[in-house]
C-alpha atoms as a PDB file:
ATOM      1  CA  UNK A   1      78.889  50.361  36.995  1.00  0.00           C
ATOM      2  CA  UNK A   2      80.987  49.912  40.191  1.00  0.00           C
ATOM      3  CA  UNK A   3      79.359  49.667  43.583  1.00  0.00           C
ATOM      4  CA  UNK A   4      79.920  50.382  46.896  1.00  0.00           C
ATOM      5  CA  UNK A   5      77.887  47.041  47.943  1.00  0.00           C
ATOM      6  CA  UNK A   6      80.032  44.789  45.298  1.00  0.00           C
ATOM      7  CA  UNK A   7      81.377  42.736  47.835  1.00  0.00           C
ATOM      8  CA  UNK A   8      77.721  41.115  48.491  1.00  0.00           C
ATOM      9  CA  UNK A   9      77.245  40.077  45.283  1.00  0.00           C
ATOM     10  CA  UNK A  10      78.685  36.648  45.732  1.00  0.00           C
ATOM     11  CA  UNK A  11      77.307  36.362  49.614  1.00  0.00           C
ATOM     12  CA  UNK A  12      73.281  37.049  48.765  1.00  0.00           C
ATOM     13  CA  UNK A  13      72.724  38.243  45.701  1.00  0.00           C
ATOM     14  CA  UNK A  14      69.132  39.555  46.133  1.00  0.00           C
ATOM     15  CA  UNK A  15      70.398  41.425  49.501  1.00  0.00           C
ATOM     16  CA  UNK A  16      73.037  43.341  46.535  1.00  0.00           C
ATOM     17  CA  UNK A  17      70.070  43.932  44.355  1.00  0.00           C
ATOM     18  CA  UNK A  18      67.771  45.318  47.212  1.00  0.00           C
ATOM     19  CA  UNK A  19      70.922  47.804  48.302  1.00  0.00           C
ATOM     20  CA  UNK A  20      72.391  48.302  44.606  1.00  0.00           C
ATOM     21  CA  UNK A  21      68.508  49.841  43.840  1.00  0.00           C
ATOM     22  CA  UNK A  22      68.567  52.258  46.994  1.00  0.00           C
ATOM     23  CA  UNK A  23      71.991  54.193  45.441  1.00  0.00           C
ATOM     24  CA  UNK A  24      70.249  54.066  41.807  1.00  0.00           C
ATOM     25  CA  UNK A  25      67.365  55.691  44.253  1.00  0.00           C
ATOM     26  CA  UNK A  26      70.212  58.379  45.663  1.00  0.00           C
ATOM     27  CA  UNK A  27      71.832  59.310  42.445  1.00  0.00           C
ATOM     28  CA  UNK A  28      68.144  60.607  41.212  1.00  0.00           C
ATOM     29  CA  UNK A  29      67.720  62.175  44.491  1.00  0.00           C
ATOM     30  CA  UNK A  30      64.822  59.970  45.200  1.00  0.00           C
ATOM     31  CA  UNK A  31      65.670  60.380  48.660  1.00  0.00           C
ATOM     32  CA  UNK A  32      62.798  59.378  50.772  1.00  0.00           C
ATOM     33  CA  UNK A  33      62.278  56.152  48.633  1.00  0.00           C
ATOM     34  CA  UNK A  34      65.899  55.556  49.210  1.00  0.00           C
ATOM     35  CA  UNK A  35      65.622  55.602  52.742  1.00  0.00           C
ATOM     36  CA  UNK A  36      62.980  52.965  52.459  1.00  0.00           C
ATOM     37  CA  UNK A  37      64.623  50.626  50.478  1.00  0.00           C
ATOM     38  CA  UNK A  38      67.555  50.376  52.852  1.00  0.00           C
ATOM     39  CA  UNK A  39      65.141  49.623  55.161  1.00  0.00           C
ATOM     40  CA  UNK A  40      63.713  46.896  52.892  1.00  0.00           C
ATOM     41  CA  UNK A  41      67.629  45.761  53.143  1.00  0.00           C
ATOM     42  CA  UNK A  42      67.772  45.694  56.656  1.00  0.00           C
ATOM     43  CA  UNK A  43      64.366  43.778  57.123  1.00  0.00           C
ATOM     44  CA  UNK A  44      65.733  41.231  54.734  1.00  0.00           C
ATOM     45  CA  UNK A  45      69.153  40.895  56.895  1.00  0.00           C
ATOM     46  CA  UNK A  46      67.515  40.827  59.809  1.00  0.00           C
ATOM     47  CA  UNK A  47      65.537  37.280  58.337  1.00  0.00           C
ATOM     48  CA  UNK A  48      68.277  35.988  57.518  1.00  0.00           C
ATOM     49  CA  UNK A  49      70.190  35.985  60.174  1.00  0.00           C
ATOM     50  CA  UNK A  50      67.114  35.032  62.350  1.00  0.00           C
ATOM     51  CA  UNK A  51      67.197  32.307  60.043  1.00  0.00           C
ATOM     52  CA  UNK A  52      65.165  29.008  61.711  1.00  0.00           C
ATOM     53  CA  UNK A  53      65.173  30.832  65.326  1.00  0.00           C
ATOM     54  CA  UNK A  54      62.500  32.896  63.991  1.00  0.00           C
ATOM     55  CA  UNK A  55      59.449  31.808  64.595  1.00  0.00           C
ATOM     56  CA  UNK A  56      56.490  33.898  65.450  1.00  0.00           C
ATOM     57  CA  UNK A  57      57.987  36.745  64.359  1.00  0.00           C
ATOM     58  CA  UNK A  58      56.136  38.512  61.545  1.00  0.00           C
ATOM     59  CA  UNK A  59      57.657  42.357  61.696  1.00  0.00           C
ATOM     60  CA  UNK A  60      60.563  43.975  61.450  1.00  0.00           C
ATOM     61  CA  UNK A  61      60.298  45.351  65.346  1.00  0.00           C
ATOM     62  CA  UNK A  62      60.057  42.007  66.134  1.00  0.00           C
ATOM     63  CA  UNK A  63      62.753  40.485  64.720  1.00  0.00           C
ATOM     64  CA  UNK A  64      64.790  43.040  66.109  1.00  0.00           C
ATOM     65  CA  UNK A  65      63.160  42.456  69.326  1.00  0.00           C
ATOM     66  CA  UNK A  66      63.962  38.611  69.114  1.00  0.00           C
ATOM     67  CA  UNK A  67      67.461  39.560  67.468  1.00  0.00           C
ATOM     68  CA  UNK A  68      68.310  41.299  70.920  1.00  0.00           C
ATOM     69  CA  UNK A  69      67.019  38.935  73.073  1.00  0.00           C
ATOM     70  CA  UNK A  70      69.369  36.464  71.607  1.00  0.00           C
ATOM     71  CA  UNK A  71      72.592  38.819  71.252  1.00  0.00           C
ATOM     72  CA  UNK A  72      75.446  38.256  73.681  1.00  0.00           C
ATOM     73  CA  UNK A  73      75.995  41.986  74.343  1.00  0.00           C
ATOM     74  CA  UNK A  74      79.420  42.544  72.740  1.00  0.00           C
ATOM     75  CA  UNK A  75      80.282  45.783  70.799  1.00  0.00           C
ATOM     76  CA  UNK A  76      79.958  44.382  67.736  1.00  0.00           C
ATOM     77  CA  UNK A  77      76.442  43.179  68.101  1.00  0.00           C
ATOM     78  CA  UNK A  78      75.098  46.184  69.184  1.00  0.00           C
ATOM     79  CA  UNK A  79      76.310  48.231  66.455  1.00  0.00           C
ATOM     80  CA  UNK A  80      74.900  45.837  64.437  1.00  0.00           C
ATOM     81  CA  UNK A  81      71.626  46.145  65.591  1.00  0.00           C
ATOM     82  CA  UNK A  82      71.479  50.333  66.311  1.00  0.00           C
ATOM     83  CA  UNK A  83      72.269  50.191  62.499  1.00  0.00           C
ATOM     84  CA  UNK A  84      69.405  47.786  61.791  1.00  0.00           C
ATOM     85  CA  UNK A  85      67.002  49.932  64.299  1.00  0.00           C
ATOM     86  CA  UNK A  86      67.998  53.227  62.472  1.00  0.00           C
ATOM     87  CA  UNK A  87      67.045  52.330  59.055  1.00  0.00           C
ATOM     88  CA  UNK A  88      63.952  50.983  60.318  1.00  0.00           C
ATOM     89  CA  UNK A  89      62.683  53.972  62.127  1.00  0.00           C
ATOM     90  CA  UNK A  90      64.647  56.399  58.830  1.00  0.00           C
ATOM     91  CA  UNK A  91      62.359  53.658  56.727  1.00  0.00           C
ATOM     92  CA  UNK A  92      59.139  54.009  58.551  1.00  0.00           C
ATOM     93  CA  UNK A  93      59.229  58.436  57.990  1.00  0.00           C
ATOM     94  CA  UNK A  94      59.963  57.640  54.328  1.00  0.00           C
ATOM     95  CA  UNK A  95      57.220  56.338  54.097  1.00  0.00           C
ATOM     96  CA  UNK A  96      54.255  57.235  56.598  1.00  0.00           C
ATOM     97  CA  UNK A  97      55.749  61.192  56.752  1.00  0.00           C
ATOM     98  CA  UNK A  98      52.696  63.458  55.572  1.00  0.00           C
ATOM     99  CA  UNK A  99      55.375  65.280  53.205  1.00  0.00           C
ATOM    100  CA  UNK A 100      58.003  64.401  50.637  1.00  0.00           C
ATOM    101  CA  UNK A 101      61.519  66.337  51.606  1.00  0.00           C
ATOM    102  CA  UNK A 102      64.745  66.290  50.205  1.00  0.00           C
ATOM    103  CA  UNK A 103      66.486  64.607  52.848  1.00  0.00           C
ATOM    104  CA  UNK A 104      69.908  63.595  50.882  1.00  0.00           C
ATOM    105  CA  UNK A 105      71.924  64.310  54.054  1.00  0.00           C
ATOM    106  CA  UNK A 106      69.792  61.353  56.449  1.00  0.00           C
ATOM    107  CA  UNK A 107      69.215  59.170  52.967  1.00  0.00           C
ATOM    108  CA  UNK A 108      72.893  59.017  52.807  1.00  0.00           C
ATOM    109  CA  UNK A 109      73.259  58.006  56.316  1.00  0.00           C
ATOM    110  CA  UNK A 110      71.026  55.262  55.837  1.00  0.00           C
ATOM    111  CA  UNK A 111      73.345  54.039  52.664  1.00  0.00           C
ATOM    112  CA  UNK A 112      76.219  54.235  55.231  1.00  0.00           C
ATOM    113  CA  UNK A 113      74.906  52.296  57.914  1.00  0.00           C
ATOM    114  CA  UNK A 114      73.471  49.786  55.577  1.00  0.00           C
ATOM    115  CA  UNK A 115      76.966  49.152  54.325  1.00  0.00           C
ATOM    116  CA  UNK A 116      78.404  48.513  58.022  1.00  0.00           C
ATOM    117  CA  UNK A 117      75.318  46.207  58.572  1.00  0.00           C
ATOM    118  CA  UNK A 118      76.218  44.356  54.939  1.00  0.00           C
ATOM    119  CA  UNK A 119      80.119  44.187  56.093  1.00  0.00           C
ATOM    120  CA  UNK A 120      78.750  42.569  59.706  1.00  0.00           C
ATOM    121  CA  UNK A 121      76.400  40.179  57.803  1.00  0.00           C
ATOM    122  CA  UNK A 122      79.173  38.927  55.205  1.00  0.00           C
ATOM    123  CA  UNK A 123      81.405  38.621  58.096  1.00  0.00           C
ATOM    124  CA  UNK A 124      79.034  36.446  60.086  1.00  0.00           C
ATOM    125  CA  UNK A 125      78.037  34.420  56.535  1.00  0.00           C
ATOM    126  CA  UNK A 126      81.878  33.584  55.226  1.00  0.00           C
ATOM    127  CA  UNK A 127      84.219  34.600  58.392  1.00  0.00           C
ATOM    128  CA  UNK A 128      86.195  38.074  58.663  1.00  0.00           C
ATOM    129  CA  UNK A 129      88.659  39.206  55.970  1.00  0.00           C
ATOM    130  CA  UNK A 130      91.035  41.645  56.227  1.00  0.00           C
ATOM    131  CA  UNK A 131      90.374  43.049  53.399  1.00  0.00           C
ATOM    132  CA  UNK A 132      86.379  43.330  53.498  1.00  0.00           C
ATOM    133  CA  UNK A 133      86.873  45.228  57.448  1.00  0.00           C
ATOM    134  CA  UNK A 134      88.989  47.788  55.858  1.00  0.00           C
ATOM    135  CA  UNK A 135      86.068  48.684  53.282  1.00  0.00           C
ATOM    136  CA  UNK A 136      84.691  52.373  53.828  1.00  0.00           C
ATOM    137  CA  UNK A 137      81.916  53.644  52.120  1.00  0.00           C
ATOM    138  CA  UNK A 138      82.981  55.474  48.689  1.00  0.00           C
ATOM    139  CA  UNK A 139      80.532  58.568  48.683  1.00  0.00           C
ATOM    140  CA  UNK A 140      82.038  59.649  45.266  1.00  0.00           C
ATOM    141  CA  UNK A 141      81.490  56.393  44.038  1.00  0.00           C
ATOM    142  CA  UNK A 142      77.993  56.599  45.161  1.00  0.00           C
ATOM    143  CA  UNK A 143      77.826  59.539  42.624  1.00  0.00           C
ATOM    144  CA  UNK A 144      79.744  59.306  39.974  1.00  0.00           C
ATOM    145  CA  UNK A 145      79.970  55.250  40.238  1.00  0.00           C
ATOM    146  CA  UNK A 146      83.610  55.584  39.726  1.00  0.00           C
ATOM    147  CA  UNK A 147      86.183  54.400  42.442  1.00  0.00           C
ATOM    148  CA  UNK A 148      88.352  56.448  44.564  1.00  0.00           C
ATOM    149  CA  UNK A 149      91.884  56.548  43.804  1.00  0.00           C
ATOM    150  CA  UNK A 150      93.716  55.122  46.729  1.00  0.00           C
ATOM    151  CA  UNK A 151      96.254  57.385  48.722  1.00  0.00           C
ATOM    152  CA  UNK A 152      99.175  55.306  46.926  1.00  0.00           C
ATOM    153  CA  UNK A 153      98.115  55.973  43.486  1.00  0.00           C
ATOM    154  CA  UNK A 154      97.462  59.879  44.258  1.00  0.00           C
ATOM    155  CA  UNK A 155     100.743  60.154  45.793  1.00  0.00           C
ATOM    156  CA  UNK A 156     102.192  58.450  42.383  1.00  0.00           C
ATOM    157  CA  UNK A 157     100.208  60.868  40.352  1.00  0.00           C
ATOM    158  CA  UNK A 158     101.387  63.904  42.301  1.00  0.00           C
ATOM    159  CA  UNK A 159     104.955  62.968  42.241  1.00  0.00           C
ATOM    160  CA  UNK A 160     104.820  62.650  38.333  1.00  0.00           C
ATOM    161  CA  UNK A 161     103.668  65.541  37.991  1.00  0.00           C
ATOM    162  CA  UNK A 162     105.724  67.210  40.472  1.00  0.00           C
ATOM    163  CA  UNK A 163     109.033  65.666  38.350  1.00  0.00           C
ATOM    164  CA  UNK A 164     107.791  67.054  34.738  1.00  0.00           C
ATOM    165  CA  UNK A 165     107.562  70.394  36.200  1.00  0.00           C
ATOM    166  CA  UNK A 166     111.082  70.212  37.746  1.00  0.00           C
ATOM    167  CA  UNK A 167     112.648  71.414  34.287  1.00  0.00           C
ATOM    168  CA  UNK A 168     110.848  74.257  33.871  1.00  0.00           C
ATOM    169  CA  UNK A 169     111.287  75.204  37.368  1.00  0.00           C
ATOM    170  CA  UNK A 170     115.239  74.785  36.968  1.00  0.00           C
ATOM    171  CA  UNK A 171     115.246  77.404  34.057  1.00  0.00           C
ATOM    172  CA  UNK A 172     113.389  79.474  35.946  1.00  0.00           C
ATOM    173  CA  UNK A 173     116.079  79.279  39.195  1.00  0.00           C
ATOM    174  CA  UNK A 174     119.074  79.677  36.737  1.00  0.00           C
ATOM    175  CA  UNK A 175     117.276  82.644  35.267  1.00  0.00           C
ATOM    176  CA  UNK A 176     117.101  83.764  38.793  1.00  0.00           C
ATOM    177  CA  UNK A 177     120.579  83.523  39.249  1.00  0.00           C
ATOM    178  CA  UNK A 178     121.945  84.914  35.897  1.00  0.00           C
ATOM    179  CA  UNK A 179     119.741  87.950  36.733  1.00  0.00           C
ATOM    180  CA  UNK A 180     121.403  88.196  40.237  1.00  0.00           C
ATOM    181  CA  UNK A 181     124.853  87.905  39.222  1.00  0.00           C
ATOM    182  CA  UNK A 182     124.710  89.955  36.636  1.00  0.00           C
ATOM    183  CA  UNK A 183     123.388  92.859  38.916  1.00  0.00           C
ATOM    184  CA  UNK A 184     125.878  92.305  41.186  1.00  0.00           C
ATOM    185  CA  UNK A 185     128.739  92.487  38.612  1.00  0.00           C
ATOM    186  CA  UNK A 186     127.252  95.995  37.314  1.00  0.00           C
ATOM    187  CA  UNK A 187     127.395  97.071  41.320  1.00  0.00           C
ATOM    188  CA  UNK A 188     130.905  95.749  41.890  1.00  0.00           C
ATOM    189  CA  UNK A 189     131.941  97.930  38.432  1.00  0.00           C
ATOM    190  CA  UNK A 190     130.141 101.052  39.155  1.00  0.00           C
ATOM    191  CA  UNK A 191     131.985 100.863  43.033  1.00  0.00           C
ATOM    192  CA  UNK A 192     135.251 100.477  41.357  1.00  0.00           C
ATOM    193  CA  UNK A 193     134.868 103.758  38.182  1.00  0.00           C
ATOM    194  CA  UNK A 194     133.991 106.050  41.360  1.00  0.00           C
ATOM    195  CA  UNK A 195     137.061 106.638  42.724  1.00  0.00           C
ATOM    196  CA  UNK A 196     138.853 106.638  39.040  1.00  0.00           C
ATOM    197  CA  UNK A 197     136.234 110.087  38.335  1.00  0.00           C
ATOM    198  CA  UNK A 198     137.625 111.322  41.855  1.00  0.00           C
ATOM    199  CA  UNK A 199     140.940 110.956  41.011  1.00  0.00           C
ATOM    200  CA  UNK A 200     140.665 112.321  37.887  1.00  0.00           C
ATOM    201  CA  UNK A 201     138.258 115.352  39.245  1.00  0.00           C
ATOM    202  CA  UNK A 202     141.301 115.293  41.975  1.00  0.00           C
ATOM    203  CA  UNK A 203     144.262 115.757  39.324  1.00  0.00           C
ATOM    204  CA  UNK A 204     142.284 118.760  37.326  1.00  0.00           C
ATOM    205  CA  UNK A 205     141.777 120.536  40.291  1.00  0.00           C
ATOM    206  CA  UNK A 206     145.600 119.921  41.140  1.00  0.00           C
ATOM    207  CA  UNK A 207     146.892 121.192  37.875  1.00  0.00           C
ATOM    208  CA  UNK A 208     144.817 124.679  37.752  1.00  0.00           C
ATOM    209  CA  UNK A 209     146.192 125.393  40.921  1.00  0.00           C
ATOM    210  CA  UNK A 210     149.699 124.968  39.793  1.00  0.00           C
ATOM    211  CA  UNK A 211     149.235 127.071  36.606  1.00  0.00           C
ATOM    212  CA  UNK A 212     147.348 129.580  39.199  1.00  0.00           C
ATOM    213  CA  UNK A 213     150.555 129.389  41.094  1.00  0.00           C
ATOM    214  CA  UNK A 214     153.173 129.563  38.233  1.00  0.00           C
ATOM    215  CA  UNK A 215     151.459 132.565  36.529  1.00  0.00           C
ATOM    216  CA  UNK A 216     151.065 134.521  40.107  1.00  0.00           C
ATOM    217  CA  UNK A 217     155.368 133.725  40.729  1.00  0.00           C
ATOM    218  CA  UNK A 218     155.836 135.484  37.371  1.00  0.00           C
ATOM    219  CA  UNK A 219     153.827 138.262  38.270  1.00  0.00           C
ATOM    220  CA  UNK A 220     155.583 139.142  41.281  1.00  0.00           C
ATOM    221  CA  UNK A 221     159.003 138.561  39.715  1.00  0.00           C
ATOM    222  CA  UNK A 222     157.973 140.808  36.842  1.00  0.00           C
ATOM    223  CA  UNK A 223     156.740 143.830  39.506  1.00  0.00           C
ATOM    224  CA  UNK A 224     159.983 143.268  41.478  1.00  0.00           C
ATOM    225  CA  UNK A 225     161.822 143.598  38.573  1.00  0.00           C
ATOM    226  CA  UNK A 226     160.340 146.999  37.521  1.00  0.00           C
ATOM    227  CA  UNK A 227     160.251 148.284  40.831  1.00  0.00           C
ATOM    228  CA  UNK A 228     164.069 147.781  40.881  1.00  0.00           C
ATOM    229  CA  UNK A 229     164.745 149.234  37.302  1.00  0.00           C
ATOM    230  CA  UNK A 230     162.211 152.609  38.830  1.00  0.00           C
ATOM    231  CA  UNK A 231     164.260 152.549  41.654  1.00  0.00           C
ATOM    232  CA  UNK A 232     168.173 152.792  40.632  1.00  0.00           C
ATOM    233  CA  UNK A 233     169.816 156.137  40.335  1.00  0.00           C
END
């Protein structure tokens, strides 16, 4: 199973067994004896890189103690050593606290600063490498003990996917348009019948009149004409 501490296997190997035992810890949610086994990593670290300035120095306050004395005060040390102070004192509740709690949220902390304090000590063993300072911790990994898939490969992912769906997504826009056009043809037709009906509705009405006219001319010619024949002596 992958591991967020791999990296240490070749630099100490007991340090990576130590560490690789406090996740097994986390995974069963054997949180408080978690916490003390990363501070069982951090004592350890802390003697070694003491290494032969230690010398009356028998607990892990201290070595810290001696381990600031001796630091030059740059950033880099001092992180170094709040990391090593706070899974001592996370350590020390584990395991004098009068009551077990599920503390998942500070026994993950203290896998967290562990790892900075394992990065700072394989740094100081074999010399900085880029690639070991841009190491973060993998919380899913911590899980699952699979690896995070890196932004590249989840941008690759996403695009493939993104390009077997164009297809479908095509049909569905010429659909679209077929559906449009074909709307719009039925509007354009229906504008042009209406004003055929009106002209037809226009030439019946015409034609009534004009029998209405012819048939009222005869009329009146066929009065005159009787009035006239009434009318002569």
């Amino acid at each position: 199973m992958a591991a967020n501490f791999d990296f240490l296997k070749s630099t100490d190997k007991n340090l990576f067994d130590i560490i690789t035992e406090a996740e097994k810890l986390y995974r069963d949610e054997y949180f408080e004896q978690c916490m003390g086994q990363t501070r069982r990593f951090g004592e350890n670290i802390c003697k070694n890189v003491l290494g032969d300035r230690r010398t009356t120095e028998e607990t892990f306050d201290d070595m810290l103690a001696t381990l600031k004395d001796k630091s030059k005060g740059n950033p880099q040390e001092k992180e170094f050593l709040d990391d090593l102070y706070f899974l001592k004192r996370n350590g020390n509740k584990s395991v004098h606290g009068s009551s077990v709690k599920k503390d998942g949220i500070t026994a993950l902390e203290c896998l967290q600063r562990a790892f900075e304090v394992a990065i700072s000590y394989s740094v100081y063993k074999n010399g900085p490498s880029e690639k070991l300072l841009r190491r973060q911790y993998d919380t899913e990994l911590l899980i699952t003990g699979k690896k995070n898939k890196s932004l590249s490969e989840r941008y690759s992912q996403a695009k493939q996917r993104s390009q077997k769906q164009m297809p479908k997504n095509e049909i569905s826009v010429k659909k679209t348009a077929a559906k449009k056009e074909k709307l719009s043809s039925n509007k354009t037709k229906n504008k042009n019948q209406k004003p055929k009906n009106y002209q037809n509705k226009s030439g019946r009405i015409s034609i009534f009149w004009l029998i209405m006219i012819i048939a009222f001319t005869i009329s009146l010619t066929t009065i005159g004409f009787l009035l006239l024949t009434t009318i002569k002596p």
